[in-house]
Protein backbone atom coordinates (compact mmCIF):
# COMPACT_ATOMS: atom_id res chain seq x y z
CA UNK A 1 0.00 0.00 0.00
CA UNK A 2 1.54 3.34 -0.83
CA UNK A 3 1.55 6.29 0.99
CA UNK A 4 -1.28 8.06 0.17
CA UNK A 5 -3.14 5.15 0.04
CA UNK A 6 -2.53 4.39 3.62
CA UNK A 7 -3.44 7.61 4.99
CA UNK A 8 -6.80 7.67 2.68
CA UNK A 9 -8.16 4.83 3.44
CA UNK A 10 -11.68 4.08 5.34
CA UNK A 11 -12.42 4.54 8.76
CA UNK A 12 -12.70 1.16 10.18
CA UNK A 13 -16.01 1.62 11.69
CA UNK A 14 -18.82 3.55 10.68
CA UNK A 15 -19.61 5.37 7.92
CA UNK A 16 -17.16 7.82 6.39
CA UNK A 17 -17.62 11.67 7.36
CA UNK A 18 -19.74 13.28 5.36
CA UNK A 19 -18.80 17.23 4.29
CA UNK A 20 -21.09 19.82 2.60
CA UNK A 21 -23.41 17.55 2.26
CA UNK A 22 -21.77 14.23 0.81
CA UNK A 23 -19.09 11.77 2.14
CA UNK A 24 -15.75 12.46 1.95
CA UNK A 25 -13.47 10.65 -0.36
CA UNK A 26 -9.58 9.19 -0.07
CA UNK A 27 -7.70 11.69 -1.53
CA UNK A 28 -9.92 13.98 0.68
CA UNK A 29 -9.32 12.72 3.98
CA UNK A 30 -5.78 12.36 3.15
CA UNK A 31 -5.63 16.24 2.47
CA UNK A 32 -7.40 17.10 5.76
CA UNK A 33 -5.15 15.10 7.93
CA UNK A 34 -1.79 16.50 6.48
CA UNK A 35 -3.25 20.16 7.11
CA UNK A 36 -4.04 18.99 10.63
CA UNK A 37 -0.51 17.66 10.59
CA UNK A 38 0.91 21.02 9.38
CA UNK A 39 4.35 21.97 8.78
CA UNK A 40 6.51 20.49 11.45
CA UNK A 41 4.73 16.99 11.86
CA UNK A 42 3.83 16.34 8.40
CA UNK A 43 7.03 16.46 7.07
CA UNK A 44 8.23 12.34 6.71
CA UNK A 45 4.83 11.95 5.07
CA UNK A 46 5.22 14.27 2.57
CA UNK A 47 8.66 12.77 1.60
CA UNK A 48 7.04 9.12 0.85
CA UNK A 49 4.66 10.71 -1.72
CA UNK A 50 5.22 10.64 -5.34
CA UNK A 51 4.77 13.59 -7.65
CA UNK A 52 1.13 11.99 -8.55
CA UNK A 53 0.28 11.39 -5.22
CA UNK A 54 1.10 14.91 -4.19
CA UNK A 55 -0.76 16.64 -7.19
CA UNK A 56 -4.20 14.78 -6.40
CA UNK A 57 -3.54 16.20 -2.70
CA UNK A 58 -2.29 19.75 -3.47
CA UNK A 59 -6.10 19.59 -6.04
CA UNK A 60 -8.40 18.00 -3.28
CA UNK A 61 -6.20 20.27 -0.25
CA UNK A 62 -7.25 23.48 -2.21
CA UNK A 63 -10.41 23.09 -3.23
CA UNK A 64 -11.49 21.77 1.08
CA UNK A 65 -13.14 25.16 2.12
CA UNK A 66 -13.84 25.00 6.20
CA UNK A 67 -13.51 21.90 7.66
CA UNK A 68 -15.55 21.18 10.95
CA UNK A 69 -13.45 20.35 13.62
CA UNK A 70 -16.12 17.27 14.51
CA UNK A 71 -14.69 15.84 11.17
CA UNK A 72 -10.89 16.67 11.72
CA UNK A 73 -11.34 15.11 15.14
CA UNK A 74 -13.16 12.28 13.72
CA UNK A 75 -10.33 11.77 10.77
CA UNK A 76 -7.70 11.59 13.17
CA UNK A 77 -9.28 9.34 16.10
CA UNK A 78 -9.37 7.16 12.19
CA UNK A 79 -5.87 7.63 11.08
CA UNK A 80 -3.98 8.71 13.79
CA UNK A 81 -5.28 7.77 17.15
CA UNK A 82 -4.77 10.98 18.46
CA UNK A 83 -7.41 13.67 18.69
CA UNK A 84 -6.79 17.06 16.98
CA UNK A 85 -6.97 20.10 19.64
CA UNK A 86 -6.63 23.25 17.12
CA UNK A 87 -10.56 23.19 15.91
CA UNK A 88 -11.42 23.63 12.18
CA UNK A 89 -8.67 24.09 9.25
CA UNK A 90 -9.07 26.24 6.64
CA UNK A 91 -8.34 24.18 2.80
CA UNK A 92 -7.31 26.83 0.42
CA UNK A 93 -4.29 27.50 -2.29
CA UNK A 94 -2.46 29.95 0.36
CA UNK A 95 -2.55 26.58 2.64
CA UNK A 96 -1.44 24.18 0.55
CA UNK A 97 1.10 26.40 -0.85
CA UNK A 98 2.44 27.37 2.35
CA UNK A 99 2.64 23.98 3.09
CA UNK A 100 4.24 22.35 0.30
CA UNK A 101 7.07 24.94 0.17
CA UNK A 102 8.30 23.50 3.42
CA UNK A 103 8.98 20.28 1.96
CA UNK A 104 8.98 20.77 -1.61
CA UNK A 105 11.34 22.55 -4.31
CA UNK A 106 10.39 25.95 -5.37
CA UNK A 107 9.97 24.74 -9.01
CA UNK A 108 7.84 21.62 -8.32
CA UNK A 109 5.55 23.68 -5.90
CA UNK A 110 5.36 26.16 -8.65
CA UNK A 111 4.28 23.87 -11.08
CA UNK A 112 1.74 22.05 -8.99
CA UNK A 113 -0.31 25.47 -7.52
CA UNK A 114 0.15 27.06 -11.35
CA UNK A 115 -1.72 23.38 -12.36
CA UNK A 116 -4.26 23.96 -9.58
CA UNK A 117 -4.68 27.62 -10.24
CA UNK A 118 -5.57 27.54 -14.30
CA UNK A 119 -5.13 30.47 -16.15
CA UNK A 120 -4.10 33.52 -15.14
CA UNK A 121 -5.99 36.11 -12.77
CA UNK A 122 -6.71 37.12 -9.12
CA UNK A 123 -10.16 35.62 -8.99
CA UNK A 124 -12.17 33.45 -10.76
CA UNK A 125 -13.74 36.28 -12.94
CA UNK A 126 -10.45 37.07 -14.40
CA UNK A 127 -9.12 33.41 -14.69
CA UNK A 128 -12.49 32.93 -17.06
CA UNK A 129 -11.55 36.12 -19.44
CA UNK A 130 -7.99 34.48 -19.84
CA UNK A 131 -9.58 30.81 -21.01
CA UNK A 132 -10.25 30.24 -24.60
CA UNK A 133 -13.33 31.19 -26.07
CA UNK A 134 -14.41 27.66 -27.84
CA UNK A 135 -13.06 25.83 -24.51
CA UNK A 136 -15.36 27.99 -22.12
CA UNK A 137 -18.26 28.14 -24.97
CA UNK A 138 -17.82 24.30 -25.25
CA UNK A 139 -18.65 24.25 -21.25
CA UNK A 140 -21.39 26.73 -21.46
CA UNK A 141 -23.27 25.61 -24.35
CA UNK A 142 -24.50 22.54 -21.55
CA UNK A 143 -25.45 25.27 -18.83
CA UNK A 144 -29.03 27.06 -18.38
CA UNK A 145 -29.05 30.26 -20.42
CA UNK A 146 -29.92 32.07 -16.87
CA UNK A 147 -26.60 30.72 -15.69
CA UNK A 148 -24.69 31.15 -19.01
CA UNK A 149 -25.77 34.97 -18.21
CA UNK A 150 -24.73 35.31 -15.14
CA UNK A 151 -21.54 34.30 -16.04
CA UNK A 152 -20.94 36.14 -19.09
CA UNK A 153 -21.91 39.32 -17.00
CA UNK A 154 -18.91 38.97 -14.40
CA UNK A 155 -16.26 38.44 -17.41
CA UNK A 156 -14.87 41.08 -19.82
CA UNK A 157 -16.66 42.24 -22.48
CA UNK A 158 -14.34 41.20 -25.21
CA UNK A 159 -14.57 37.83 -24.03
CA UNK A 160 -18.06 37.29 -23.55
CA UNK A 161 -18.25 38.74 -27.08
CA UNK A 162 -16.46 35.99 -28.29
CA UNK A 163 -18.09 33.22 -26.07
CA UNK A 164 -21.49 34.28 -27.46
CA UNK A 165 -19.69 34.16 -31.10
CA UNK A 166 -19.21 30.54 -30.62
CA UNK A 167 -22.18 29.53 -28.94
CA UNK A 168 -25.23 28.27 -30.84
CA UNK A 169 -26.96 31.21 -32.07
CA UNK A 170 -30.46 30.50 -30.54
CA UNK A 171 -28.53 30.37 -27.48
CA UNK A 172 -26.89 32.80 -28.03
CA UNK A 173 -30.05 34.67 -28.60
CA UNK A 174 -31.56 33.24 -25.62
CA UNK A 175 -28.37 34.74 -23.04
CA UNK A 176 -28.49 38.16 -25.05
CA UNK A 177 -32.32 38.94 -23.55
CA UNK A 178 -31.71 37.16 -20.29
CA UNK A 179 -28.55 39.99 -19.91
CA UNK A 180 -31.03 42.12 -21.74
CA UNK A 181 -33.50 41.35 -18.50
CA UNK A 182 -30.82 40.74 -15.70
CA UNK A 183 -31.09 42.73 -12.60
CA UNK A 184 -28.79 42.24 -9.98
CA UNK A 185 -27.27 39.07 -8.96
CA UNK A 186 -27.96 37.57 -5.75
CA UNK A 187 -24.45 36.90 -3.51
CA UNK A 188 -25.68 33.25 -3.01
CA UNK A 189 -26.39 32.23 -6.23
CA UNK A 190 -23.08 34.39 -7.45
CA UNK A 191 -20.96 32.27 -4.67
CA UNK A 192 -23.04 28.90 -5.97
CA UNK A 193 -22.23 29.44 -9.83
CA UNK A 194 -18.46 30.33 -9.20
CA UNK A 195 -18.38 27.62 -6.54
CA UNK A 196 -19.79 25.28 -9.42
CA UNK A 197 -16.91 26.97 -12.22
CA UNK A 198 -14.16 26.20 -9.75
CA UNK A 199 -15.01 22.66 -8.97
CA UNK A 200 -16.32 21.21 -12.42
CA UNK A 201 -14.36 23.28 -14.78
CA UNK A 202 -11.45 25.10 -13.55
CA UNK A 203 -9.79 22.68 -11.68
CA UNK A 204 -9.88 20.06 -14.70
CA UNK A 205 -9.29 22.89 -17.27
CA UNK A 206 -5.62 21.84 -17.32
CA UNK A 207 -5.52 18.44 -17.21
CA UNK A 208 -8.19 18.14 -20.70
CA UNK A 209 -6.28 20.75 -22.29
CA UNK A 210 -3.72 19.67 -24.78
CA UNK A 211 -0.65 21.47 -25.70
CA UNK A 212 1.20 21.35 -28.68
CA UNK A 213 4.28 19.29 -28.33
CA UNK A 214 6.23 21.96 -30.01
CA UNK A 215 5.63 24.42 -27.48
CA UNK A 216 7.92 23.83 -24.66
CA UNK A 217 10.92 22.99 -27.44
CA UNK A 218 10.03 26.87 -29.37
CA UNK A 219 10.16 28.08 -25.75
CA UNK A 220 13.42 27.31 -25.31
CA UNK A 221 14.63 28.21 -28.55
CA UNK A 222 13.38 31.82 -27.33
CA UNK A 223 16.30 31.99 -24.93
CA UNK A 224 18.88 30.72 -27.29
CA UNK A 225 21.02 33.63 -28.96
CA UNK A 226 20.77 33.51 -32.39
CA UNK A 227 24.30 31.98 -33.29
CA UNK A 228 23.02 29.16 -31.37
CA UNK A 229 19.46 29.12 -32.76
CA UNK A 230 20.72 29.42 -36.37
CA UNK A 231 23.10 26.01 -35.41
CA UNK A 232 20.33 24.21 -34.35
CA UNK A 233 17.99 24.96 -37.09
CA UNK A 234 20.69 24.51 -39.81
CA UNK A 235 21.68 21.00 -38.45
CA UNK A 236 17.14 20.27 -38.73
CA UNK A 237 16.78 21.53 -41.91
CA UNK A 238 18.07 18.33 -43.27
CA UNK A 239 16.58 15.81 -41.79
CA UNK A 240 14.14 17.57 -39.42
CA UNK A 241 12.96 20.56 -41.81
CA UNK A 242 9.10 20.02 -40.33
CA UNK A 243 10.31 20.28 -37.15
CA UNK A 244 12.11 23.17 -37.18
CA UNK A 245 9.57 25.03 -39.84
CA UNK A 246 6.82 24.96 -36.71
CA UNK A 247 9.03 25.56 -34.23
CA UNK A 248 9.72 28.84 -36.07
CA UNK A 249 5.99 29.42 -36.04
CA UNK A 250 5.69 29.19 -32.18
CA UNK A 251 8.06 30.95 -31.34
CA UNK A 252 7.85 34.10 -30.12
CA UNK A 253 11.01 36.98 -31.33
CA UNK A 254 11.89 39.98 -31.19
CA UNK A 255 10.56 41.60 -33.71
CA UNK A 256 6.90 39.81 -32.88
CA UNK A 257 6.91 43.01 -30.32
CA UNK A 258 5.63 45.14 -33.68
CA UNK A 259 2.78 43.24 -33.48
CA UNK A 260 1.86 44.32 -30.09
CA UNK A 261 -0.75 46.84 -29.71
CA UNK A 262 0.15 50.54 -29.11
CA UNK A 263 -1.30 50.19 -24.99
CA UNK A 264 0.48 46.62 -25.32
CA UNK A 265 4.03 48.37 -25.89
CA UNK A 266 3.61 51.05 -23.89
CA UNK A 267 3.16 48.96 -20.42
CA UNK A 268 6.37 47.15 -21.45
CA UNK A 269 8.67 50.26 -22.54
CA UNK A 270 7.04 51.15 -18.53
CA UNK A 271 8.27 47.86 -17.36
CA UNK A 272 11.60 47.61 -18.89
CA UNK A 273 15.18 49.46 -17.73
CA UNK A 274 16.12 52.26 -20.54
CA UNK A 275 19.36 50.55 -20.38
CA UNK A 276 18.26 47.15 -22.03
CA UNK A 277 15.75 48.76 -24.15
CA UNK A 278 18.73 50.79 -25.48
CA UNK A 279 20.55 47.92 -26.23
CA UNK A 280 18.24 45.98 -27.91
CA UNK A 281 17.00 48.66 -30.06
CA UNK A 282 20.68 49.00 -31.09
CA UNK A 283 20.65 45.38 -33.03
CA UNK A 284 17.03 45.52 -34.31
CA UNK A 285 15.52 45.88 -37.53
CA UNK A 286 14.21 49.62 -39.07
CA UNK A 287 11.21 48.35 -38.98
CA UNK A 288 10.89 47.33 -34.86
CA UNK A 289 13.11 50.28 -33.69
CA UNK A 290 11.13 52.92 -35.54
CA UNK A 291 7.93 51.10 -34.37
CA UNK A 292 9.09 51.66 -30.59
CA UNK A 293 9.94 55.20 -31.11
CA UNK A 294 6.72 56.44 -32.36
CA UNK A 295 4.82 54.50 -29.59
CA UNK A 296 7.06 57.11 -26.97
CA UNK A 297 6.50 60.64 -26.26
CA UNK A 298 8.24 62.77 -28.79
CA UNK A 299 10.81 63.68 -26.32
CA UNK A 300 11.53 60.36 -24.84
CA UNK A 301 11.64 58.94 -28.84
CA UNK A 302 14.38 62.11 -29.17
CA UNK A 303 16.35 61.05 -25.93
CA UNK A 304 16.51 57.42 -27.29
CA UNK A 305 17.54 58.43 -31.11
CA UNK A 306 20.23 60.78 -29.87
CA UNK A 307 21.83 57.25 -27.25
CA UNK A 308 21.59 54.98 -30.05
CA UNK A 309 23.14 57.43 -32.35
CA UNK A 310 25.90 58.03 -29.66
CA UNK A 311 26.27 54.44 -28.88
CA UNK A 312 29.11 52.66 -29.89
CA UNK A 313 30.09 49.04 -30.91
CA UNK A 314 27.76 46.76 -28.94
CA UNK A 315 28.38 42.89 -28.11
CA UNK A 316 25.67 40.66 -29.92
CA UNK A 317 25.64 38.70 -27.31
CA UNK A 318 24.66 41.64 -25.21
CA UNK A 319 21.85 42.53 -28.29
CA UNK A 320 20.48 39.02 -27.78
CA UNK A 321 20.30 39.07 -23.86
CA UNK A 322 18.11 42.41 -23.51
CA UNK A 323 15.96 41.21 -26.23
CA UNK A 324 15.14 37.91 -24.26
CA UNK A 325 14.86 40.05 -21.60
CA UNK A 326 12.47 42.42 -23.27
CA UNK A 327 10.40 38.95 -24.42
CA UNK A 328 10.26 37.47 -21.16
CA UNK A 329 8.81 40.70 -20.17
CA UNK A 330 6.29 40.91 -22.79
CA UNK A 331 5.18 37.13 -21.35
CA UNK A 332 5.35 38.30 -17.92
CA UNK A 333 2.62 40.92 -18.66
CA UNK A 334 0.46 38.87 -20.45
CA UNK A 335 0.67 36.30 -17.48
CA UNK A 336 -0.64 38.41 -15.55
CA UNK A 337 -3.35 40.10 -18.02
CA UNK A 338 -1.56 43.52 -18.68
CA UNK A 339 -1.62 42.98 -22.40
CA UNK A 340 -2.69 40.18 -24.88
CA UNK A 341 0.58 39.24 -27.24
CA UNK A 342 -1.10 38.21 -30.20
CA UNK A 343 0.68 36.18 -33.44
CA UNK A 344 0.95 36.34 -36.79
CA UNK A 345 -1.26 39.70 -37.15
CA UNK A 346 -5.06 38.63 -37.06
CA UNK A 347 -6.87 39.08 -34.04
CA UNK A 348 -8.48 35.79 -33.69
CA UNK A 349 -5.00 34.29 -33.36
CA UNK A 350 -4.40 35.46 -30.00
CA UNK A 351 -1.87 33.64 -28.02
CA UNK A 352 -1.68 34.43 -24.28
CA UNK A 353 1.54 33.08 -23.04
């Protein structure tokens, strides 16, 4: 029996403990005895779990809510033999983050809460506006129109636009004169339909996604300088020419930045040091330089003509590092929602990174 499976498994008398209405599972009582084991004594069980086993927690531990400290006390009588003194626990990300980091590396705790979180945003609202319009149309399209409203009414415009774009049209009909109709939202049903979003969509939104296999590999050719990136795609072309052809097409360069909207590059030329920008202008094309310039104030665009004019001789490999720098940026930003980066010049390619 592994770990997780001995800590999960049923009381041996009784029925198991029932929460919100509905008896708890394994991977449920698991995650509610390790947060009544907390930092210091839940260590050693932490280190017998497997990378699987301690995804399915970090999933059930955040999604918990209150637990009633009849239950904890319950679980551990179960599991432990020892009853719990501290009253109810509190199941959330900031827990189970908290938590993992202890015992953990930064990078796998990273990627497990960015798995549990989904897509970008501070709440729920904003995670939905940064999903895919087919992928959260695809959900909706089995929902009640009523509730389909509700929910388009919380998310940006742009994206409900889109949402209703893919939706059935008499459907899509249908929502239009229920938002047409809709008065203010009650805070209960509002908690019920998020509650619902969170637990039946959001938290499986990234395991049913697929990604393109290419992805990860173009993401890394990002960061190589372009001595190295020409080395590696001249030793493909031969016998990997495919490959490397749609790796070129996902990644994301330099001069991509032109196709950033005017708000788009200003928050980055806000973002980024005057230094790198400097530099990086000074090995791009006409084309992106002059396309930065005009999107500054005309003295600021004056300032930066007369350093690159004044600059000397500068290192590629300096060029090549404040342009990644500059692109990580640009990803940074649309991680977080600041701007959309979108691809290959048509709007209904949008690519947020």
């Amino acid at each position: 029996m592994n770990a997780t499976a001995a800590i999960a498994a049923k009381p041996k008398k009784g029925p198991p403990p029932t929460h919100n209405g509905r008896p708890l599972n394994g991977i449920e009582r698991a995650g509610i005895l390790l947060l009544s084991l907390g930092e210091e004594h839940g260590q050693d069980v932490w280190k017998l779990l497997d990378e699987d086993e301690v995804r399915e927690l970090s999933v059930a531990m955040s999604q918990l809510g209150v637990i009633d400290s009849g239950i904890v006390d319950t679980l551990l009588v179960d599991f432990v033999g020892q009853l719990s003194g501290n009253g109810g626990l509190l199941g959330n990300t900031s827990a189970t983050e908290r938590l993992l980091t202890q015992f953990l590396p930064g990078e796998r705790v990273g990627a497990i809460m960015e798995e549990i979180r989904g897509p970008a945003g501070r709440n729920m609202w904003e995670k939905l506006s940064n999903v895919q319009e087919d992928v959260l149309a695809n959900y909706l399209k089995n929902e009640y129109p009523q509730t389909i409203a509700v929910v388009l009414s919380k998310i940006r415009s742009e994206q409900a636009a889109r949402v209703l774009a893919v939706l059935p049209e008499p459907l899509a009909l249908d929502v239009i004169n229920r938002l047409i109709k809709m008065e203010s939202v009650q805070k209960d049903v509002l908690e019920r339909v998020e509650q619902t979003l969170r637990t039946e969509f959001m938290s499986t939104l990234s395991q049913t996604s697929k990604r393109d296999p290419y992805a990860p590999i173009a993401e890394i050719f990002n960061f190589f300088d372009r001595q190295t990136e020409a080395r590696f795609f001249g030793a493909m072309e031969t016998s990997q020419k495919e490959s490397a052809e749609r790796i070129k097409t996902l990644m994301f360069t330099f001069d991509d930045l032109v196709k950033l909207d005017s708000g788009a590059i200003q928050t980055l030329l806000r973002k980024v040091d005057k230094g790198k920008l400097t530099i990086a202008l000074k090995g791009a094309t006409e084309t992106v330089r002059e396309y930065f310039l005009k999107n500054m104030s005309q003295r600021a665009a004056k300032m930066m003509t007369d350093d690159l004019q004044n600059m000397g001789p500068v290192r590629l490999r300096e060029v090549d590092e404040a342009q990644a720098l500059m692109i990580a940026t640009a990803k940074d930003l649309a991680d977080k929602g600041e701007i959309v980066i979108v691809k290959g010049g048509n709007s209904e390619d949008e690519l947020v990174y």
